[in-house]
Protein backbone atom coordinates (compact mmCIF):
# COMPACT_ATOMS: atom_id res chain seq x y z
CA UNK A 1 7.64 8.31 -7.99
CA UNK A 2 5.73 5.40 -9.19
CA UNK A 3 7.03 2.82 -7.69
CA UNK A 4 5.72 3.13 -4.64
CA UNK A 5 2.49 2.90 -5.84
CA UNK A 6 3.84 -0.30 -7.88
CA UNK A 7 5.34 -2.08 -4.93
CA UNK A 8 2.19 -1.35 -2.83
CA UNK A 9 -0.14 -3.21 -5.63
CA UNK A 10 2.36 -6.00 -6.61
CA UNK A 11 2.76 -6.98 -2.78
CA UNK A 12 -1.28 -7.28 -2.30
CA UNK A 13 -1.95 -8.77 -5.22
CA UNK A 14 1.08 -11.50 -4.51
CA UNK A 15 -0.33 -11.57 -0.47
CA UNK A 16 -3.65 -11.64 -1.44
CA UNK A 17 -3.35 -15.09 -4.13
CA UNK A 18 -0.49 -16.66 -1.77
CA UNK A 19 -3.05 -16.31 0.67
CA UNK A 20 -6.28 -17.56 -1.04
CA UNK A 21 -3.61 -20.87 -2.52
CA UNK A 22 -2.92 -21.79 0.81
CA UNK A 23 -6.56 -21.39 2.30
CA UNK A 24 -7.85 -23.67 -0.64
CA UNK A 25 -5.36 -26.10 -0.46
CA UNK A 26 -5.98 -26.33 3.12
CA UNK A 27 -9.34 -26.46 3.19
CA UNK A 28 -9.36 -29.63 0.42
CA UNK A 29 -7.00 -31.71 2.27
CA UNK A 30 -9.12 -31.56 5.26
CA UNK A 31 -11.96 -32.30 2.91
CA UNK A 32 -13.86 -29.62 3.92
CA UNK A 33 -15.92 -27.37 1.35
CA UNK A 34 -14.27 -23.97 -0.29
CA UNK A 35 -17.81 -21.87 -0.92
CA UNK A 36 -20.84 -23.28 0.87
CA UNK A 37 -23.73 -24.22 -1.10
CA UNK A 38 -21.57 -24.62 -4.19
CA UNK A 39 -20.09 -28.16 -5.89
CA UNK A 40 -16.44 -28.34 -4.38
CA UNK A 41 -15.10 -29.33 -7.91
CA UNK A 42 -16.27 -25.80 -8.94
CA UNK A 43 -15.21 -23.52 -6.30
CA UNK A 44 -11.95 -25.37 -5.35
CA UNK A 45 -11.01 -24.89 -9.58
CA UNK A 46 -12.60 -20.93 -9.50
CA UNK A 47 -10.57 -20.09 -6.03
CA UNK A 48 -7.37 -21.51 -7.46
CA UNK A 49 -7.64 -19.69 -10.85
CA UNK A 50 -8.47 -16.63 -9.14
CA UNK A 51 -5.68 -17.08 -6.12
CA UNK A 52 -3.56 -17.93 -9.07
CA UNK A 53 -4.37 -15.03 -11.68
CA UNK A 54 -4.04 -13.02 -8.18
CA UNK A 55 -0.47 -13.75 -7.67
CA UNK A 56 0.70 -13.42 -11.63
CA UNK A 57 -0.69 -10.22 -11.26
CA UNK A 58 1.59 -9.53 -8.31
CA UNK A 59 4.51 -10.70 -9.67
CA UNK A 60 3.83 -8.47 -12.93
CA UNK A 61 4.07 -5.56 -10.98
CA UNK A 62 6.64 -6.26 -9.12
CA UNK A 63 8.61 -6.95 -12.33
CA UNK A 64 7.83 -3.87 -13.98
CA UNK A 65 9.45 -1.36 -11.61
């Protein structure tokens, strides 16, 4: 009965940092800012840690079913 609940959380979390990887790795290669009014070094490195703590999350839930 709790796996549903599982599977639901593991694929958003996994969605949600594949997502934000790709939109910050896009947006640097076009050399265009990640957070306005922020230094790019910054919010490029906070984005990726958080996209990538985002999708370990996933993946541990997705394991533990």
């Amino acid at each position: 009965m709790e796996s549903g609940p599982a599977i639901f959380a593991g694929l958003v979390f996994a969605l949600f940092g594949a997502a934000l990887l790709a939109w910050t790795g896009t947006r640097l290669r076009r050399g265009e800012p990640v957070a306005h009014g922020v230094s790019r070094v910054a919010s490029a490195a906070f984005a990726s840690v958080a996209g990538t703590v985002s999708l370990a999350l996933g993946l541990y839930c997705l394991t533990r079913l």
